[in-house]
C-alpha atoms as a PDB file:
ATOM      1  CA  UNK A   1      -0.638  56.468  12.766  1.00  0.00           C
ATOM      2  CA  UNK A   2      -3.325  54.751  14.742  1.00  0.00           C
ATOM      3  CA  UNK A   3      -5.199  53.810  11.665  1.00  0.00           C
ATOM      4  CA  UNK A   4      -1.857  52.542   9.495  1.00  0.00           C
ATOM      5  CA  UNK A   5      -1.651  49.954  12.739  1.00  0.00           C
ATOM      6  CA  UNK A   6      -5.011  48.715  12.381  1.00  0.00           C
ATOM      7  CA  UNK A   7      -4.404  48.317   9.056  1.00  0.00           C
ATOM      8  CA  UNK A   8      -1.201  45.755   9.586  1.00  0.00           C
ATOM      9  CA  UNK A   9      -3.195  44.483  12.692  1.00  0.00           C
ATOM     10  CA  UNK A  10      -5.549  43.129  10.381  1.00  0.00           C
ATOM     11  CA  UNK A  11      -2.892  42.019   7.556  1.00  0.00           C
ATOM     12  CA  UNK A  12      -1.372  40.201  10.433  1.00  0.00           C
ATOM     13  CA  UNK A  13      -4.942  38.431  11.491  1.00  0.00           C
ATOM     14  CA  UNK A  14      -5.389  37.951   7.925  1.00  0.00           C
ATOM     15  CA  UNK A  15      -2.826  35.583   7.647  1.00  0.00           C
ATOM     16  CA  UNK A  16      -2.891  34.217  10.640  1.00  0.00           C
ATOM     17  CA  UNK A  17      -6.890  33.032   8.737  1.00  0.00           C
ATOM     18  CA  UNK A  18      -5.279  31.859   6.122  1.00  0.00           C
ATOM     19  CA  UNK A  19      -2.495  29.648   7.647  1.00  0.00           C
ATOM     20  CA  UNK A  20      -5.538  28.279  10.311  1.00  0.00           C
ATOM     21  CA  UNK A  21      -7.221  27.191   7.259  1.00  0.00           C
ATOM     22  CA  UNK A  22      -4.867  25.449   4.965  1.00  0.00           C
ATOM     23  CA  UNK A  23      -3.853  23.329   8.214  1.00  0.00           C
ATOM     24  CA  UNK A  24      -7.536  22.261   8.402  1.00  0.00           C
ATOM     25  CA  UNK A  25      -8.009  22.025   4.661  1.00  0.00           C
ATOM     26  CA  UNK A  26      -6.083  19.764   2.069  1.00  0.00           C
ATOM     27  CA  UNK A  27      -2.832  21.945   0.338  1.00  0.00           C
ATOM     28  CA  UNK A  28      -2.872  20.415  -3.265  1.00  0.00           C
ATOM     29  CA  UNK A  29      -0.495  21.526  -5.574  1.00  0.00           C
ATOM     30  CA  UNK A  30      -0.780  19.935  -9.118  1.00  0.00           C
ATOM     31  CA  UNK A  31       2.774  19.487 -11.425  1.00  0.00           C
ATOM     32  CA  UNK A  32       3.033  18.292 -14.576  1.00  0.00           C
ATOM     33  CA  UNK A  33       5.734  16.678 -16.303  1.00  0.00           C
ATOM     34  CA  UNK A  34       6.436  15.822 -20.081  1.00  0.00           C
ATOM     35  CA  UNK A  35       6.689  12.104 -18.762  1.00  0.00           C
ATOM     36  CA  UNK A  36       5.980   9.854 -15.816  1.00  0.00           C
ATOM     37  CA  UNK A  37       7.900  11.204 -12.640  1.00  0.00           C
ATOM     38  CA  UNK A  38       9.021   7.564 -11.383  1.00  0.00           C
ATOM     39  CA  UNK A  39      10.490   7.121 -15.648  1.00  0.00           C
ATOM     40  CA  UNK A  40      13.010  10.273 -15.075  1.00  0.00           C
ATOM     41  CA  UNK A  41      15.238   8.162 -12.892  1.00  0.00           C
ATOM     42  CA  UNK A  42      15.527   5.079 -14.901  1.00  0.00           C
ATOM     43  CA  UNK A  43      19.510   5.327 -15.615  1.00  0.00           C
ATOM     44  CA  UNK A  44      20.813   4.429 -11.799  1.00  0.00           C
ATOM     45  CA  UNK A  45      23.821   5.828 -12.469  1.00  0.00           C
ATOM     46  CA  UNK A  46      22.161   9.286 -12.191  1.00  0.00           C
ATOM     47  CA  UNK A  47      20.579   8.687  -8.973  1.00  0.00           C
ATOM     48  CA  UNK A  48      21.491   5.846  -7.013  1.00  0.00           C
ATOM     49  CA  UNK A  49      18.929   6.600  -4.071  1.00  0.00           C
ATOM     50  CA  UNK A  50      15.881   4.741  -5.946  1.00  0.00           C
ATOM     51  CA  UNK A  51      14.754   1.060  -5.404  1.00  0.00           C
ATOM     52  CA  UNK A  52      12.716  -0.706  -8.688  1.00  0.00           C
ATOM     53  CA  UNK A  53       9.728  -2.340  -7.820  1.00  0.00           C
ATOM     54  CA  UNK A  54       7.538  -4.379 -10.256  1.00  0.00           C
ATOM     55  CA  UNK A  55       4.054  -3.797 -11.426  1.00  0.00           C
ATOM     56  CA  UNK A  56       1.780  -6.476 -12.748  1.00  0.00           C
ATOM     57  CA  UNK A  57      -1.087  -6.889 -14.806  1.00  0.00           C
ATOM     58  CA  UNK A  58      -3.138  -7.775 -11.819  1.00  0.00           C
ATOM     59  CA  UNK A  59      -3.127  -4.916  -9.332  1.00  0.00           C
ATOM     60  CA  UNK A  60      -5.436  -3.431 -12.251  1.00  0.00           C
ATOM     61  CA  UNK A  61      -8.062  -4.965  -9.930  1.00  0.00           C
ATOM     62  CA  UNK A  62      -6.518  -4.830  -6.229  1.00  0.00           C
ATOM     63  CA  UNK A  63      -6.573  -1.843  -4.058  1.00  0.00           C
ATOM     64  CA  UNK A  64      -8.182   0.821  -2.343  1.00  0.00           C
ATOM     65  CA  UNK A  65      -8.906   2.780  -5.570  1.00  0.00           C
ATOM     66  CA  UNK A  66     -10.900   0.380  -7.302  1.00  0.00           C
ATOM     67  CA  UNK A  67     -14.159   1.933  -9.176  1.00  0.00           C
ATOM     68  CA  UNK A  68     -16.774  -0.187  -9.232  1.00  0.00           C
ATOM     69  CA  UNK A  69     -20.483   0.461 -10.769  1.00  0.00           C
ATOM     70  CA  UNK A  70     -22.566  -1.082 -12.847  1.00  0.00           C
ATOM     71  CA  UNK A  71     -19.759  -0.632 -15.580  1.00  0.00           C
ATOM     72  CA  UNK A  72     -17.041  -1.749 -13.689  1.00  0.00           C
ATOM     73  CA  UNK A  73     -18.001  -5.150 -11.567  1.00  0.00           C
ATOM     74  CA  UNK A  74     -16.045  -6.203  -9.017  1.00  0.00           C
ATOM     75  CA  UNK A  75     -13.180  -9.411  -9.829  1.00  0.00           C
ATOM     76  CA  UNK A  76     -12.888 -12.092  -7.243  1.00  0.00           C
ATOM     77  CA  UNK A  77      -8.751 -11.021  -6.976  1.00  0.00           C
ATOM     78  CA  UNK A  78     -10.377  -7.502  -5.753  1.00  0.00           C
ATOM     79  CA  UNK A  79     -12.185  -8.451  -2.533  1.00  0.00           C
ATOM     80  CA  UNK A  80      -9.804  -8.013   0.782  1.00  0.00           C
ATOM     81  CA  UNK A  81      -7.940 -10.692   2.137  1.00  0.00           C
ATOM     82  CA  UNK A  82      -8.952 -10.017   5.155  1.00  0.00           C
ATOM     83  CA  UNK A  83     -12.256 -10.033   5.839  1.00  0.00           C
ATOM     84  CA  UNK A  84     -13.408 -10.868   9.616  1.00  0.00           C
ATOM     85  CA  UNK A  85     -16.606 -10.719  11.519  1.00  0.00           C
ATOM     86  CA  UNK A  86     -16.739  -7.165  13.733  1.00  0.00           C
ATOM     87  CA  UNK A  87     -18.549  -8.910  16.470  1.00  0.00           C
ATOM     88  CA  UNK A  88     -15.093 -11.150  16.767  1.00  0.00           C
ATOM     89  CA  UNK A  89     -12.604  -8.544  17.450  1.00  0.00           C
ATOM     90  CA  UNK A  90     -13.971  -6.073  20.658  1.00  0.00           C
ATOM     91  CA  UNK A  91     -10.864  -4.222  20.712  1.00  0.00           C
ATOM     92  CA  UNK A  92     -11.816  -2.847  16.640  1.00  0.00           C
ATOM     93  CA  UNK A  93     -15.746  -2.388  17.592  1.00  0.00           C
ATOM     94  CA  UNK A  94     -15.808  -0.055  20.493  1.00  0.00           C
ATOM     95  CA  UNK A  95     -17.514   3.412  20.523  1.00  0.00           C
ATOM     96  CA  UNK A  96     -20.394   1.988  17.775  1.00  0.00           C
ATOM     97  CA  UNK A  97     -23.364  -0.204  17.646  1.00  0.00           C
ATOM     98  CA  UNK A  98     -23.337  -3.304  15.344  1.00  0.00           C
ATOM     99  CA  UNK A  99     -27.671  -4.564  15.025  1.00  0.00           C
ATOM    100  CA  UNK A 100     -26.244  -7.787  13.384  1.00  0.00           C
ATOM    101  CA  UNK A 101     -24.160 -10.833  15.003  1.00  0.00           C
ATOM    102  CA  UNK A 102     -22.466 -11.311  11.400  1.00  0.00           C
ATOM    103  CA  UNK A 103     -21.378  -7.620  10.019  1.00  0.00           C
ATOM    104  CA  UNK A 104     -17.989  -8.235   8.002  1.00  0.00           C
ATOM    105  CA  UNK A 105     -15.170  -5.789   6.937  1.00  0.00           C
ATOM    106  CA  UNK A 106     -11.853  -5.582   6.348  1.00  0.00           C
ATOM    107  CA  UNK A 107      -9.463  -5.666   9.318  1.00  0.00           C
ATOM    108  CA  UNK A 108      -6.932  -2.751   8.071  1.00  0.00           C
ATOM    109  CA  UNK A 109     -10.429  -0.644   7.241  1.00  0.00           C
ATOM    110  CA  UNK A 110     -12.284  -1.482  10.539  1.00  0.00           C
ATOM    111  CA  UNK A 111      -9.050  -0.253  12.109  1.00  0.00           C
ATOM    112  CA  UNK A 112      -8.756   3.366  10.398  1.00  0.00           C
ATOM    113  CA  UNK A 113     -12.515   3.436  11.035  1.00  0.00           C
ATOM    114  CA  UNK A 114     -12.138   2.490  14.561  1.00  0.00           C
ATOM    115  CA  UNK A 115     -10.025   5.576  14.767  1.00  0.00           C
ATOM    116  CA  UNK A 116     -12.301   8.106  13.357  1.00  0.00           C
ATOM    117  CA  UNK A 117     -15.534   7.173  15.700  1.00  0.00           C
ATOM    118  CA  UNK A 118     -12.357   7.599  18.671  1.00  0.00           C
ATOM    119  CA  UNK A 119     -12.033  11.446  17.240  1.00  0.00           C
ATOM    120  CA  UNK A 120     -15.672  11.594  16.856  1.00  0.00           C
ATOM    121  CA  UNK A 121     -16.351  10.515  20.495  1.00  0.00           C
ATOM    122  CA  UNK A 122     -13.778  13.214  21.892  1.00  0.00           C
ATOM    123  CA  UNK A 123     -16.153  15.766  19.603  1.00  0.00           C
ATOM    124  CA  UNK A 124     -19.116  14.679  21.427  1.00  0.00           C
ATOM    125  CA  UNK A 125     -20.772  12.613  18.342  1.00  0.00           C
ATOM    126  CA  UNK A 126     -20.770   9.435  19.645  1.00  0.00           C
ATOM    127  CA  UNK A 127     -24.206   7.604  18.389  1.00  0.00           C
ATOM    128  CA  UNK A 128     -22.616   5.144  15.370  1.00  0.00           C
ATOM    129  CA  UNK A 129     -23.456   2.258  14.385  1.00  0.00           C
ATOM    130  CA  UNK A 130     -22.574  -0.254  11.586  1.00  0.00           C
ATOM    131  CA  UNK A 131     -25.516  -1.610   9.715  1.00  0.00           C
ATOM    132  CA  UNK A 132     -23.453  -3.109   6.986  1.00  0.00           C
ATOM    133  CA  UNK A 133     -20.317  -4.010   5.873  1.00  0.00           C
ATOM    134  CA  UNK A 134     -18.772  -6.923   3.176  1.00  0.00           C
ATOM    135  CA  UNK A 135     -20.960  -8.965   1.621  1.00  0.00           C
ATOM    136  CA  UNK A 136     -20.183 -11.939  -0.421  1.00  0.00           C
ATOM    137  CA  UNK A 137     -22.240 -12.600  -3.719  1.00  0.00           C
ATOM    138  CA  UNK A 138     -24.173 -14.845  -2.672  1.00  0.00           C
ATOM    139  CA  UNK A 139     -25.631 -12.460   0.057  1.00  0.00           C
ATOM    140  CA  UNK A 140     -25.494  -9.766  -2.243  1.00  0.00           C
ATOM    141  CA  UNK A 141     -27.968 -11.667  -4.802  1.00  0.00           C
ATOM    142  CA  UNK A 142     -30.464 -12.233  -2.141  1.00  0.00           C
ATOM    143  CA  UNK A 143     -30.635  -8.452  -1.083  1.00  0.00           C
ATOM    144  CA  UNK A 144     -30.939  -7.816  -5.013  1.00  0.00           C
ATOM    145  CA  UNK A 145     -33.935  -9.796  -5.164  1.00  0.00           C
ATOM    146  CA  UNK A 146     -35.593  -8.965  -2.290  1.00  0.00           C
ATOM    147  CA  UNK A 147     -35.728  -5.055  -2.575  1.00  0.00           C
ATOM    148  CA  UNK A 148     -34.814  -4.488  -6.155  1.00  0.00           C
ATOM    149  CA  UNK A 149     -32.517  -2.177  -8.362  1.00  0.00           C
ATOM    150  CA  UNK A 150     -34.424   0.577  -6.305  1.00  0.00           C
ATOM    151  CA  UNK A 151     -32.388  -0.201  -3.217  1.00  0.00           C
ATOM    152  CA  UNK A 152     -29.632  -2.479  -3.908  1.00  0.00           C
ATOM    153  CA  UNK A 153     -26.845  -3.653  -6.707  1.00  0.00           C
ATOM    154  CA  UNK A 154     -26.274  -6.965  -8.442  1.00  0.00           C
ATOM    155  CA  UNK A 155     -23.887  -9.613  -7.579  1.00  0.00           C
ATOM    156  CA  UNK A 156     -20.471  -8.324  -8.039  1.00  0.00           C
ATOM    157  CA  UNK A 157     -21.558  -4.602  -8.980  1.00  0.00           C
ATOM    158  CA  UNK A 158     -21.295  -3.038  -5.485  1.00  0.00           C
ATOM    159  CA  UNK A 159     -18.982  -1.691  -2.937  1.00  0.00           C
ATOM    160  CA  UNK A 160     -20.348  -3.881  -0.516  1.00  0.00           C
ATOM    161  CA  UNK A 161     -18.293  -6.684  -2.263  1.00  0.00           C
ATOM    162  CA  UNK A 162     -14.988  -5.276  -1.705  1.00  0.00           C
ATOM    163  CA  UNK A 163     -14.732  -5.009   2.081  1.00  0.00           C
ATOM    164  CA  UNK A 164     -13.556  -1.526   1.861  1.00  0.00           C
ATOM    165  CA  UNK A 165     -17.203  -0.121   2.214  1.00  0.00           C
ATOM    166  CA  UNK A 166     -19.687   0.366   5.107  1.00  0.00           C
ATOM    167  CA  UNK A 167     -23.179   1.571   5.900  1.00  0.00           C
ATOM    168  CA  UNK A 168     -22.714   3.999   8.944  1.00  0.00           C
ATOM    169  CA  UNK A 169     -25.966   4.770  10.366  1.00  0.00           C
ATOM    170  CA  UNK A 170     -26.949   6.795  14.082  1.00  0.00           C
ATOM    171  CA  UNK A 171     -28.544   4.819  16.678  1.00  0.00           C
ATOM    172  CA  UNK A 172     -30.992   8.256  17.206  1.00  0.00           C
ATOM    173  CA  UNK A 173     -32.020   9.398  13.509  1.00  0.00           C
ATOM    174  CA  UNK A 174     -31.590   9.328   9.991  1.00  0.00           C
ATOM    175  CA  UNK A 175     -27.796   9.989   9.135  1.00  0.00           C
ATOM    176  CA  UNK A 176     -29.207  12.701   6.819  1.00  0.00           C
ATOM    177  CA  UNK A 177     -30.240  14.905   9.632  1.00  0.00           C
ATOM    178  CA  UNK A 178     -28.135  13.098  12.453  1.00  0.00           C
ATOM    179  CA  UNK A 179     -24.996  14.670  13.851  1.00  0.00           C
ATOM    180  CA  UNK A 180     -23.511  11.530  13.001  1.00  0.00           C
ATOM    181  CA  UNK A 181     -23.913  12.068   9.514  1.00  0.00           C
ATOM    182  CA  UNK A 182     -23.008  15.532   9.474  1.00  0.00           C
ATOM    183  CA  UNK A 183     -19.724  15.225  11.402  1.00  0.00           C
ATOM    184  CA  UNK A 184     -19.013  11.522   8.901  1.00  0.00           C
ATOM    185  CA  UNK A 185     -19.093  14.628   5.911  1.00  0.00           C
ATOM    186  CA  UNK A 186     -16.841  17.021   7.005  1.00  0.00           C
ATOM    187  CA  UNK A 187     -14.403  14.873   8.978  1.00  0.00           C
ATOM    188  CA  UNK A 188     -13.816  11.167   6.994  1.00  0.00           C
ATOM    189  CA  UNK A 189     -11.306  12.407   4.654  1.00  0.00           C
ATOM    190  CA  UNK A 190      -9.115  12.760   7.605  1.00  0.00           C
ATOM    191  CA  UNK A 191      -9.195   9.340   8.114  1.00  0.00           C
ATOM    192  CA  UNK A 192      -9.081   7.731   4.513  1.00  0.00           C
ATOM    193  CA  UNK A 193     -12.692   7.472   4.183  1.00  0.00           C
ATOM    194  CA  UNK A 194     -14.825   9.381   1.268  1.00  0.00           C
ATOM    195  CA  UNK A 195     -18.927   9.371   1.408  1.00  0.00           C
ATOM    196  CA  UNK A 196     -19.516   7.751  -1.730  1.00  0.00           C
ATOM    197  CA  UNK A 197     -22.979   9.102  -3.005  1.00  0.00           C
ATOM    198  CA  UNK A 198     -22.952  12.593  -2.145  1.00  0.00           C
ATOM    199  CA  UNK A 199     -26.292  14.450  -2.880  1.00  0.00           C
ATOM    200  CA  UNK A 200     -24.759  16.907  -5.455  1.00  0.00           C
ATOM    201  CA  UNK A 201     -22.853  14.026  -7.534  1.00  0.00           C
ATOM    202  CA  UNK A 202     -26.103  11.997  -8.363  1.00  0.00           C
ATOM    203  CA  UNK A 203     -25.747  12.768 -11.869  1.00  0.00           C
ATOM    204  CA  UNK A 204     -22.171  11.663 -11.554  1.00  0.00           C
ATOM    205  CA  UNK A 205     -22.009   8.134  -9.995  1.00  0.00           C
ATOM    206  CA  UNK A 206     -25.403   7.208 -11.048  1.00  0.00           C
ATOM    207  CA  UNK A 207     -26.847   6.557  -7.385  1.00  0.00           C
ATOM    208  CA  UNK A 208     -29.056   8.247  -4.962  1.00  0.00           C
ATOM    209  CA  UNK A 209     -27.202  10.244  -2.104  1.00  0.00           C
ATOM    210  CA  UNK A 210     -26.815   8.157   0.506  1.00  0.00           C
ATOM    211  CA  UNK A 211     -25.122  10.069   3.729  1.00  0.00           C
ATOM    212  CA  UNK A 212     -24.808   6.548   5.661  1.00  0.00           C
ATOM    213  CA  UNK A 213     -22.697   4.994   2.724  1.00  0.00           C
ATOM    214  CA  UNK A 214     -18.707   5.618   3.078  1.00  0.00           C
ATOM    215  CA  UNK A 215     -15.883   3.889   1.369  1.00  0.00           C
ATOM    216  CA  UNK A 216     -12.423   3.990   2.162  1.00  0.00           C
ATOM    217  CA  UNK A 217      -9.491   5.313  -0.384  1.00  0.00           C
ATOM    218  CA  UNK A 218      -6.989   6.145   2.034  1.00  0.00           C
ATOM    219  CA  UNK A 219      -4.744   9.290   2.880  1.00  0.00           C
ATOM    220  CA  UNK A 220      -4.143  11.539   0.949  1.00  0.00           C
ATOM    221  CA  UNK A 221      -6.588  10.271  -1.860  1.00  0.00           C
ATOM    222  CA  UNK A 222      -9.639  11.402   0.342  1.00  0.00           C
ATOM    223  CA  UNK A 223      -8.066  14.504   0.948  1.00  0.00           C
ATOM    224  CA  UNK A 224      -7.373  15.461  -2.221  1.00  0.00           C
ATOM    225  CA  UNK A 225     -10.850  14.219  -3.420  1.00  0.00           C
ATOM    226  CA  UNK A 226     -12.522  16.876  -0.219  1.00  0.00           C
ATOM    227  CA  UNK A 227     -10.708  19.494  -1.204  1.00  0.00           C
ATOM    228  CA  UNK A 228     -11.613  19.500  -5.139  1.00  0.00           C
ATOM    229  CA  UNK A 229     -15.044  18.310  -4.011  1.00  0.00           C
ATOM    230  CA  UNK A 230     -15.080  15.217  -6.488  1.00  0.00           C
ATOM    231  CA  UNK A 231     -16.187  11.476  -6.375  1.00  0.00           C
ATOM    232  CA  UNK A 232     -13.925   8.435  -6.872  1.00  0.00           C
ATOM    233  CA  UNK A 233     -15.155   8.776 -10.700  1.00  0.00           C
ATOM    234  CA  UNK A 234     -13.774  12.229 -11.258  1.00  0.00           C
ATOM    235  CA  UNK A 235     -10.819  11.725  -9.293  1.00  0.00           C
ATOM    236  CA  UNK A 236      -9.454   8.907 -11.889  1.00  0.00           C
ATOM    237  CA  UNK A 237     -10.219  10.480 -14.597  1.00  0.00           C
ATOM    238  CA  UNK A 238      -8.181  13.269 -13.234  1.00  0.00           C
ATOM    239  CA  UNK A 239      -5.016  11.160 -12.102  1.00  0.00           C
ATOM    240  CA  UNK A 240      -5.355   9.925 -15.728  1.00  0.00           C
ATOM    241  CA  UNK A 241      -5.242  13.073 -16.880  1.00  0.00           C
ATOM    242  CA  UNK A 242      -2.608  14.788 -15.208  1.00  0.00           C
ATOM    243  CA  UNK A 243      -0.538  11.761 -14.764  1.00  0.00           C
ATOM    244  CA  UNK A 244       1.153  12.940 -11.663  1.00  0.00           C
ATOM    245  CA  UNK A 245       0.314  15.178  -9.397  1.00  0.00           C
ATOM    246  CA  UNK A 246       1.551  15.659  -5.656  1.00  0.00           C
ATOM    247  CA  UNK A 247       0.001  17.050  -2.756  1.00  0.00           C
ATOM    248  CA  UNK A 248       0.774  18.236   1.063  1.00  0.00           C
ATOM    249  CA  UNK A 249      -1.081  17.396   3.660  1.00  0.00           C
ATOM    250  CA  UNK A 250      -0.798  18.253   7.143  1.00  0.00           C
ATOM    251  CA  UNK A 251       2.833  18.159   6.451  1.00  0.00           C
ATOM    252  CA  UNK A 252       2.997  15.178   4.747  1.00  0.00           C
ATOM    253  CA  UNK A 253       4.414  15.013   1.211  1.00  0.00           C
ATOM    254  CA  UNK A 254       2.918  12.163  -1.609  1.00  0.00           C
ATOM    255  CA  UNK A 255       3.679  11.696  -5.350  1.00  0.00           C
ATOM    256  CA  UNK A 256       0.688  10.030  -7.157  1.00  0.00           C
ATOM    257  CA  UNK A 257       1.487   8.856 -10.287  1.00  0.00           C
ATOM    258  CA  UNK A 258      -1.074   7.019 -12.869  1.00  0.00           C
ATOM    259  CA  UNK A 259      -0.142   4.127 -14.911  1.00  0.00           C
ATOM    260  CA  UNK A 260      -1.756   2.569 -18.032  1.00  0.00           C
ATOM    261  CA  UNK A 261      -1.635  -0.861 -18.470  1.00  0.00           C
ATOM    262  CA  UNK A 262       1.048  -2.122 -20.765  1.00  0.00           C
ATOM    263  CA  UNK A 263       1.859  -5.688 -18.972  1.00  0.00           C
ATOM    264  CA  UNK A 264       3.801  -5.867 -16.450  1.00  0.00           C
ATOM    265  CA  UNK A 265       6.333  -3.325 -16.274  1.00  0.00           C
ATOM    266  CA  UNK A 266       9.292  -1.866 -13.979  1.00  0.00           C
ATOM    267  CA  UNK A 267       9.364   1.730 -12.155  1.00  0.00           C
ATOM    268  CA  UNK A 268      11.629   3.821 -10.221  1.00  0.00           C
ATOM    269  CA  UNK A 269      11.012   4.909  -6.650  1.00  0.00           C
ATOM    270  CA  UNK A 270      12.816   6.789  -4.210  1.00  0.00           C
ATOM    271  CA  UNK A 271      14.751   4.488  -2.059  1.00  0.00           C
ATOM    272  CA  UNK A 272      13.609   4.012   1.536  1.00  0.00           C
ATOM    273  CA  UNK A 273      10.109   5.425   0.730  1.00  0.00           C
ATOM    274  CA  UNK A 274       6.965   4.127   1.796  1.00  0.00           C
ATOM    275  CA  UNK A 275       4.800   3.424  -1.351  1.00  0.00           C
ATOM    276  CA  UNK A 276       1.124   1.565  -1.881  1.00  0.00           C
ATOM    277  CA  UNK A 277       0.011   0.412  -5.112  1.00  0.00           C
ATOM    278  CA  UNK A 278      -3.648  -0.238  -6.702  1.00  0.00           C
ATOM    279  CA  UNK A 279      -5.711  -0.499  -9.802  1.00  0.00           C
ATOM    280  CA  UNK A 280      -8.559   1.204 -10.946  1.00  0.00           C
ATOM    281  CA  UNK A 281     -10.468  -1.451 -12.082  1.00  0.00           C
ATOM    282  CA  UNK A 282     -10.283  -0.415 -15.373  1.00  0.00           C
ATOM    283  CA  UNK A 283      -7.124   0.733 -17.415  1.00  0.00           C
ATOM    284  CA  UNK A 284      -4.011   1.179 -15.293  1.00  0.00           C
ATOM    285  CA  UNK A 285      -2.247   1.781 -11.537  1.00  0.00           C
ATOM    286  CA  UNK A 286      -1.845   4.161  -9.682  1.00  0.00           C
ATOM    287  CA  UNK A 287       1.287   4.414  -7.388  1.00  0.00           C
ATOM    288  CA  UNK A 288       1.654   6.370  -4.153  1.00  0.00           C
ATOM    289  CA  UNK A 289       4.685   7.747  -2.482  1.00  0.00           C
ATOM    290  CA  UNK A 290       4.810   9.252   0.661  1.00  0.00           C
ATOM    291  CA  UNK A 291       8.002  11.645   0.824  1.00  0.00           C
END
């Protein structure tokens, strides 16, 4: 008797495991239809709780999903709108170091970053800085030429250009043996933010690993991107594959749904939803809903 309640005893802890770790790690489940999810609805008389929103030919290059590499350059309708100086706005550059007087970024990413180094801090890894952010193309060109293809990108060929991207480094050490950079690996995706150039993707996106180089994508692409352990590459090649796929996370419910580019065209939404749009920088859309 003793050793049948052991037995459930540890059935019991089992699960208990189990539940622990799906909270902490991304719960994708992958669907696929014989045509695009937001299409099914088109007939409102079948379901009148959808809105119809518009998708044009430009949001192939706007967004958070945007690959760029030395394929895909960046367009001048892709860099964010709103770009400020860090060293401007106190209230988004507390808990990190910034070397420079003139380190750039997006507003909406400095925020979500912002929050992670907050979550860091109550970890006890607190030594961040920000040795780079945007940079424009002219500034990009002079980095290009003085260290070379070794070290840097062309004009219009790197992250950098976007806004979206940042060199996070530790005020103590080298992020590749910092607790900075460890805790940026396992914990970004929680905010939105990927590392880039992980060391066992080299072959993948072409670049060296570089642990201080993070880009944001936003919930629950990161996520979803952690938990299959790919790069931005992989990930739209995927969404292109599949076509739709939608995920849980942390309770939260999203429909991702990739869309070639045929001109501007109309989809189908559910009504009331909150939804974000953006290219790939290549071929098509990809449209989120959150549930």
């Amino acid at each position: 008797m003793k050793k049948w309640g052991f037995l459930i005893l540890l059935l019991f802890l089992g699960l208990i495991f189990v539940n622990i770790e799906s909270f902490f790690e991304p719960n994708i489940e992958v669907q696929k239809y014989d045509q695009y999810v937001n299409d099914l609805a088109d007939d409102k008389s079948v379901n009148e709780n959808i809105q119809t929103i518009e998708i044009l030919m430009k949001q192939i290059y706007q967004g958070n999903l945007l690959l760029v590499n030395n394929e895909y350059p960046v367009h001048q309708e892709s860099i964010k709108s709103d770009i400020i100086n860090l060293n401007s706005k106190t209230e988004l550059s507390n808990g990190y170091e910034l070397p420079g007087n003139d380190i750039y970024l997006s507003e909406d990413v400095a925020r979500e970053f912002s929050k992670m180094i907050a979550a860091a801090e109550k970890e006890g890894v607190h030594n961040f800085s920000i040795t780079s952010g945007f940079r424009d193309f002219d500034m990009q060109s002079m980095l290009y030429k003085e260290m070379g293809s070794s070290y840097a990108l062309p004009a219009g060929y790197s992250e950098h250009n976007l806004g979206i991207a940042l060199d996070v480094g530790s005020t103590q050490m080298k992020m590749a043996d910092a607790p900075e950079g460890k805790w940026i690996e396992d914990n970004a995706w929680k905010y939105g933010f990927i590392l880039r150039y992980p060391k066992d993707k080299t072959n993948v996106t072409g670049i060296q690993y570089e642990p201080w180089h993070i880009r944001y994508v936003g919930l629950p692409h990161s996520a979803i991107m952690k938990g299959k352990n790919i790069v931005l590459e992989e990930y739209l090649d995927y969404l292109k594959e599949e076509k739709t796929i939608s995920a849980s996370i942390n309770g939260g419910k999203y429909m991702i749904t990739y869309y070639p580019s045929f001109g501007s065209r109309m989809i189908n939404i559910p009504d009331n939803s909150y939804f974000e749009i953006s290219g790939n920088n290549i071929d098509g859309v990809i449209v989120t809903v959150y549930e």
